[in-house]
N, C-alpha and C. Protein backbone atom coordinates (compact mmCIF):
# COMPACT_ATOMS: atom_id res chain seq x y z
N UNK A 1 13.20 40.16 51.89
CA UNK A 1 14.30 40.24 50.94
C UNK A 1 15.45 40.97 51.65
N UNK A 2 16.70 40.34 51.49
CA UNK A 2 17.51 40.98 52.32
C UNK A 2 18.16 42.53 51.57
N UNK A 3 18.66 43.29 52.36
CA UNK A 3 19.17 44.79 51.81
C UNK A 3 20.02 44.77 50.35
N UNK A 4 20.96 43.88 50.60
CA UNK A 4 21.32 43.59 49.18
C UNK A 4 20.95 43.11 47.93
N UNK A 5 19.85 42.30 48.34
CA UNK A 5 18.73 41.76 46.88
C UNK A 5 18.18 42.65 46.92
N UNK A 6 17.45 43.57 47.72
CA UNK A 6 16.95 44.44 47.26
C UNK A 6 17.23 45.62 46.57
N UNK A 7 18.38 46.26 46.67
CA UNK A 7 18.90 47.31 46.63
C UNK A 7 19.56 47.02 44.73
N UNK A 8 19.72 45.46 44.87
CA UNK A 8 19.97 45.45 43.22
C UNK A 8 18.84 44.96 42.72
N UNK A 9 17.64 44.76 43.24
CA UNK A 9 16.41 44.79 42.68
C UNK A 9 16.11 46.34 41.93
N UNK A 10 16.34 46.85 43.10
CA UNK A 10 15.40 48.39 42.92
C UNK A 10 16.81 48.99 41.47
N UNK A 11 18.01 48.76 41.36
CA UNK A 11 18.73 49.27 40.68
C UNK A 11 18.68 48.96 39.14
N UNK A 12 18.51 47.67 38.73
CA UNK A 12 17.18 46.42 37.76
C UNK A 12 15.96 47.24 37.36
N UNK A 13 15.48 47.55 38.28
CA UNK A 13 13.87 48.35 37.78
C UNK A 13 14.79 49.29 37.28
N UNK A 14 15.32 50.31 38.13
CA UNK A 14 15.92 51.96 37.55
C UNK A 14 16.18 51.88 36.38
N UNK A 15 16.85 51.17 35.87
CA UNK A 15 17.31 50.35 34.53
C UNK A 15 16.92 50.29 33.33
N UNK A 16 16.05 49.25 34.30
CA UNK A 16 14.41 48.65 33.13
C UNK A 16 13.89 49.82 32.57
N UNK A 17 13.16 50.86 34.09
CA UNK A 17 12.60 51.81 33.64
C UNK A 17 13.04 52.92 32.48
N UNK A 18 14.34 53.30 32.70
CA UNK A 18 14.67 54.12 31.76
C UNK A 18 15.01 53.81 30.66
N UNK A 19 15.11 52.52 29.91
CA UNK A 19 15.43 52.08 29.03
C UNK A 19 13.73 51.94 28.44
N UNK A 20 12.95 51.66 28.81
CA UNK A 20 11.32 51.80 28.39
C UNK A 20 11.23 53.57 28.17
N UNK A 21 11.35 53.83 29.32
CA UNK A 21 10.96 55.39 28.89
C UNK A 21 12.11 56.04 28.04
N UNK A 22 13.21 55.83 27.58
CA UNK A 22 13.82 55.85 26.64
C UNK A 22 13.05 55.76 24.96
N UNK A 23 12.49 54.59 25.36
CA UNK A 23 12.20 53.72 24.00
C UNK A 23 10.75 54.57 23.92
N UNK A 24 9.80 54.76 24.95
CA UNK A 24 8.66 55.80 24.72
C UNK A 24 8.83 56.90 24.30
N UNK A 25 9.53 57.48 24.36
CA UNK A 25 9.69 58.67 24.53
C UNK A 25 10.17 58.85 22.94
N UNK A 26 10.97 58.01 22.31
CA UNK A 26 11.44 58.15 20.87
C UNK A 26 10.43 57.32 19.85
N UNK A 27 9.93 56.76 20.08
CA UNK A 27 8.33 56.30 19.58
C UNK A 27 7.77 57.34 19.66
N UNK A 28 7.52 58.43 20.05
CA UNK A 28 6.92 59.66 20.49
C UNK A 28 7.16 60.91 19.72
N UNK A 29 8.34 60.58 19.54
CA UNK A 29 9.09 61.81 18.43
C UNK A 29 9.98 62.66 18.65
N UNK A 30 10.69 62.10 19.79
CA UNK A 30 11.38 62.70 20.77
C UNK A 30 12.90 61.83 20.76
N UNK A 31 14.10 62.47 20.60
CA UNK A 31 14.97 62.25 20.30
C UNK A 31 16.13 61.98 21.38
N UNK A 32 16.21 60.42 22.17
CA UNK A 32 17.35 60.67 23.87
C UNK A 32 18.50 61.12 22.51
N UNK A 33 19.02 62.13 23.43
CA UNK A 33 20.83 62.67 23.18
C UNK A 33 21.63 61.84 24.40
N UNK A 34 21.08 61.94 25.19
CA UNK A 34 22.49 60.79 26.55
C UNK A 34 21.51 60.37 27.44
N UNK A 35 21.98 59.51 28.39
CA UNK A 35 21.53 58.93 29.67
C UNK A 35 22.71 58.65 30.90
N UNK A 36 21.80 58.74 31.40
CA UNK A 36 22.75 58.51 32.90
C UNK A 36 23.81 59.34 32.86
N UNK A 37 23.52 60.93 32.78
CA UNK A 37 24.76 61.87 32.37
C UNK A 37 25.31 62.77 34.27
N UNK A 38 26.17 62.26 34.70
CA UNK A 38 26.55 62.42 35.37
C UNK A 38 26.76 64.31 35.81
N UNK A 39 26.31 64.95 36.86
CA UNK A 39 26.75 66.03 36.97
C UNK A 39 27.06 65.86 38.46
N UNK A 40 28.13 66.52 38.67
CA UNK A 40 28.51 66.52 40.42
C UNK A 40 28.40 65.01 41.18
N UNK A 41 27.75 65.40 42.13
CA UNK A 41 27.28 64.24 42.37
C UNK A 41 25.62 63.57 42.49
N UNK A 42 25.35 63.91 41.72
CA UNK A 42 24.06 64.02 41.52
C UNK A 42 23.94 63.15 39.94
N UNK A 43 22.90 62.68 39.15
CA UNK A 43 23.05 62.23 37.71
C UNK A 43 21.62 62.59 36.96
N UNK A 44 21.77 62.70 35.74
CA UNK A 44 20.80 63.33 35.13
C UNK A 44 20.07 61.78 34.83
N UNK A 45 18.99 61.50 34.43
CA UNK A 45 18.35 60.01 33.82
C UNK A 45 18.54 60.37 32.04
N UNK A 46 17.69 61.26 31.55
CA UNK A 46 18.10 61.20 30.38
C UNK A 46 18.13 62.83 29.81
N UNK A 47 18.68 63.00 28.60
CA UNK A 47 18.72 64.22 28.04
C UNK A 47 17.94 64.21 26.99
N UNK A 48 16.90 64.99 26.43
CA UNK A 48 16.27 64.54 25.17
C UNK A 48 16.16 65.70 24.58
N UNK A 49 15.31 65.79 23.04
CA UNK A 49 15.04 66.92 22.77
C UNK A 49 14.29 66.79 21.27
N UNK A 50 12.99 67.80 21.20
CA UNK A 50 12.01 67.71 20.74
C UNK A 50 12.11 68.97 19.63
N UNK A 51 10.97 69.16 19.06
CA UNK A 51 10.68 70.51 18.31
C UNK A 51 10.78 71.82 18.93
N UNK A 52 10.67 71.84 20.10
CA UNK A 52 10.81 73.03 21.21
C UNK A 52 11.95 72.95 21.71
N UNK A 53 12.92 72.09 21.43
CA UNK A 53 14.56 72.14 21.92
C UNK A 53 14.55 71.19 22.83
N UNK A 54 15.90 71.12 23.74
CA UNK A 54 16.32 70.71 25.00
C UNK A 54 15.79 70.16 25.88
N UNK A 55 15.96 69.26 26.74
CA UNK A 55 14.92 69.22 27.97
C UNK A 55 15.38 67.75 28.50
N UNK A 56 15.66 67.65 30.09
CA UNK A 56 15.43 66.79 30.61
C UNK A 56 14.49 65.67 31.11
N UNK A 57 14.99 64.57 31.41
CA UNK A 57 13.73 63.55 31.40
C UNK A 57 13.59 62.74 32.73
N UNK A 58 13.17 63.07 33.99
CA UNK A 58 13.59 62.49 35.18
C UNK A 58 12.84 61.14 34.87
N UNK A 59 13.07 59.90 35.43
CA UNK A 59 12.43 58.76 35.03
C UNK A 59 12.01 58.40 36.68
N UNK A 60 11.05 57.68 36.51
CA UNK A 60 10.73 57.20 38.31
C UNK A 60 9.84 55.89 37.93
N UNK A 61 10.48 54.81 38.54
CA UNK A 61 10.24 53.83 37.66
C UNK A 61 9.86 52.32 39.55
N UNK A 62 8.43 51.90 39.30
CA UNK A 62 8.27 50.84 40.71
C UNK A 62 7.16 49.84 40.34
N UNK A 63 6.73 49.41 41.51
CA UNK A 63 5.21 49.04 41.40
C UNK A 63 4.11 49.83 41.81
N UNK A 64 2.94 49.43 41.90
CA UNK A 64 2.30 50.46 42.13
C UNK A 64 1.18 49.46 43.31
N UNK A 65 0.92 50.22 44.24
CA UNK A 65 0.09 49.72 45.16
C UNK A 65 -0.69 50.63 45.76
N UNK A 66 -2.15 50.45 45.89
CA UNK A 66 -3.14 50.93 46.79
C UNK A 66 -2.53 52.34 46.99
N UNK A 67 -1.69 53.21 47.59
CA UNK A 67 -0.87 53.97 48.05
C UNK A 67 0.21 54.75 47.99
N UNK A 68 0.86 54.00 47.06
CA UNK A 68 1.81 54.48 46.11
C UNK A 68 1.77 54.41 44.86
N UNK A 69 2.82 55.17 44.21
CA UNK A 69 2.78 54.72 42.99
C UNK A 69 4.31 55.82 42.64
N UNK A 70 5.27 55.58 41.42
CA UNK A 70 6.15 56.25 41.85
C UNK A 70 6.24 57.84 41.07
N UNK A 71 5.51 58.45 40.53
CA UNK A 71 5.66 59.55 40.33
C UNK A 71 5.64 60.08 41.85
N UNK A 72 5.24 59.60 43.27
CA UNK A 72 5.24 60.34 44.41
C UNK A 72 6.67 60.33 44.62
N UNK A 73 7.80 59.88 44.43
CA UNK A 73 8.93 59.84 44.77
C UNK A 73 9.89 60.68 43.86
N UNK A 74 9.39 61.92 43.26
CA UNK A 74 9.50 63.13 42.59
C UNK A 74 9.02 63.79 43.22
N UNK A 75 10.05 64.28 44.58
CA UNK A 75 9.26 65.43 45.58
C UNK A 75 10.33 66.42 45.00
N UNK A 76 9.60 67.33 46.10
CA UNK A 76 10.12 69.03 45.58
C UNK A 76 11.38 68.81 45.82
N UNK A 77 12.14 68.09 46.75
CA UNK A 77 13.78 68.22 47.04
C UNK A 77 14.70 67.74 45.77
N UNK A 78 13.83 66.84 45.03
CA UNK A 78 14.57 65.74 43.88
C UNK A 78 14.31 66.61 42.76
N UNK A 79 13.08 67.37 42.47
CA UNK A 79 12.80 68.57 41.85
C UNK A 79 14.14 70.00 41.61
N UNK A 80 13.99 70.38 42.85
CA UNK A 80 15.11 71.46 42.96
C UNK A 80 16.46 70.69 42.69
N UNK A 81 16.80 69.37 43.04
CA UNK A 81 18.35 69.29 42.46
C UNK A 81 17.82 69.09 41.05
N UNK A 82 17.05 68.19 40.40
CA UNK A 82 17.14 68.17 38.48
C UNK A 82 17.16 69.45 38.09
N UNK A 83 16.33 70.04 38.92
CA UNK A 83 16.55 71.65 38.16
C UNK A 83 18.08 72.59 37.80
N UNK A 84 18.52 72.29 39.22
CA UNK A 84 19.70 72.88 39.50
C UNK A 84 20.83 72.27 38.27
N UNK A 85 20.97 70.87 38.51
CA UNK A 85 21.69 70.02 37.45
C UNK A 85 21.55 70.62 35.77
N UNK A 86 20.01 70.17 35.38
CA UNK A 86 19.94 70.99 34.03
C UNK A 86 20.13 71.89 33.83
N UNK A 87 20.17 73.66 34.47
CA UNK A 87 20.47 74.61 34.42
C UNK A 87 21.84 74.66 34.01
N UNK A 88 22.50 73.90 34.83
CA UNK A 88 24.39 73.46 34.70
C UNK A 88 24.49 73.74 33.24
N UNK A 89 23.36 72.85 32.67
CA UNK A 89 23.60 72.72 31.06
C UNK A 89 23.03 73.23 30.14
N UNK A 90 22.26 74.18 31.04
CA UNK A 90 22.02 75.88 29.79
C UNK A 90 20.02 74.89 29.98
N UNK A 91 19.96 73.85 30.24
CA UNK A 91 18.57 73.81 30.01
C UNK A 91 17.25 74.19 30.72
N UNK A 92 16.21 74.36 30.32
CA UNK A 92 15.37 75.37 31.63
C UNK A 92 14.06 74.23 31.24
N UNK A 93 13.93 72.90 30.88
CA UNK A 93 12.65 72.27 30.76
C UNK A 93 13.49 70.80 31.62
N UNK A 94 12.10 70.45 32.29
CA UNK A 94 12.56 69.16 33.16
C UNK A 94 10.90 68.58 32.75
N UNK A 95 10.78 67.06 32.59
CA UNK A 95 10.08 66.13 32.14
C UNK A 95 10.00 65.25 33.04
N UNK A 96 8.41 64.03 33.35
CA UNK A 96 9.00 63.04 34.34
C UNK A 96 8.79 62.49 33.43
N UNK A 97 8.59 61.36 33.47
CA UNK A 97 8.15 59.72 32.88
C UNK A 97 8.21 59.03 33.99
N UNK A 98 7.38 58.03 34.67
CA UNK A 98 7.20 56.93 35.50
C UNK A 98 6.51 55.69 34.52
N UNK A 99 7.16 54.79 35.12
CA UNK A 99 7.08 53.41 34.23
C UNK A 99 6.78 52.52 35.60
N UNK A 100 5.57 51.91 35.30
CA UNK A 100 5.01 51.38 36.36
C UNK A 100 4.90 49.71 35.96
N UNK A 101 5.80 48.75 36.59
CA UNK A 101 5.76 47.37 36.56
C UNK A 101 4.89 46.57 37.02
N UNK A 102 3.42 46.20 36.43
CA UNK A 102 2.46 45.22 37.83
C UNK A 102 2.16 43.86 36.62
N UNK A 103 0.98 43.41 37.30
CA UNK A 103 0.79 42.40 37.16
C UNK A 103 0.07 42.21 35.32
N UNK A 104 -0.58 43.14 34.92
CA UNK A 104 -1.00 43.10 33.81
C UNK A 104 0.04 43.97 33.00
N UNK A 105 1.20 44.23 32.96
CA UNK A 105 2.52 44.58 32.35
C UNK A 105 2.93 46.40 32.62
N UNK A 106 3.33 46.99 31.62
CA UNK A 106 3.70 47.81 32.13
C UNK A 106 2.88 49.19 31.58
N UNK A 107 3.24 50.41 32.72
CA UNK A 107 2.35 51.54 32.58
C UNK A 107 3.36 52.65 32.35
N UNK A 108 2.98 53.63 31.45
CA UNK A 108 4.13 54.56 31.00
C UNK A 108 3.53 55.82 31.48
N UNK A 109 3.31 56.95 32.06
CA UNK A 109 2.87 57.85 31.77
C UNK A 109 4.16 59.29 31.82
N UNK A 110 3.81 60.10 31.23
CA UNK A 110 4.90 61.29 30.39
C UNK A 110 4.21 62.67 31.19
N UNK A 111 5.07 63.53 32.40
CA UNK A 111 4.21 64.84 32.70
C UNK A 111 4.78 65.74 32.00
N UNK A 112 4.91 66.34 30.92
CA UNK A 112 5.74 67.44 30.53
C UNK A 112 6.18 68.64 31.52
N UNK A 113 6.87 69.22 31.12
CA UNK A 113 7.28 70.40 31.88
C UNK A 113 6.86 70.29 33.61
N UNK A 114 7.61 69.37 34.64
CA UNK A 114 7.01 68.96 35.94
C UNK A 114 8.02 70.46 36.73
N UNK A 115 9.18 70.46 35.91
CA UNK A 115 9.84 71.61 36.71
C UNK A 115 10.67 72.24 36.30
């Protein structure tokens, strides 16, 4: 696949994904306030907020193979900037959600409090 199909492939999933974990997450009882909220240069995925208040929602959204899978692409570096970002906005809870696309449809799973 050449760099450019791919690159708006992978931007399609980002998409997909957060718009599912959007929709999970408020099935859930959990309320998105914004998405795709821009800070610096950096961007938040979503803002939500529950019975315990506030809290960010990093989304990580692929396929999953033998080896990967994409909650691994929530390392400590991508960690310390969401952190940094939400703090910006008074918030001190960060959330993942990974939404996993394969062959028997899709996989949601929710880590609370990752950072």
């Amino acid at each position: 696949m050449p760099e450019r199909e791919f690159s708006a492939h992978r931007r399609h999933l980002g998409a997909f994904g957060e718009r599912v974990a959007a929709s999970f997450l408020e099935r859930n009882g959990v309320r998105v306030l914004g998405r795709n909220i821009r800070i610096g240069r950096g961007e938040l995925d979503l803002i939500a907020v529950d019975r315990a208040g506030r809290f960010v929602v990093e989304v990580k959204s692929g396929t999953e193979t033998l080896d990967e899978h994409p909650r691994w692409n929530f390392t400590d570096r991508k960690a310390r900037q969401v952190v940094r970002m939400a703090r910006s906005l008074g918030i001190r809870r960060v959330d993942l959600v990974t939404v996993v696309v394969g062959e028997d449809g899709v996989e949601i799973e929710w880590y609370p409090r990752v950072a």
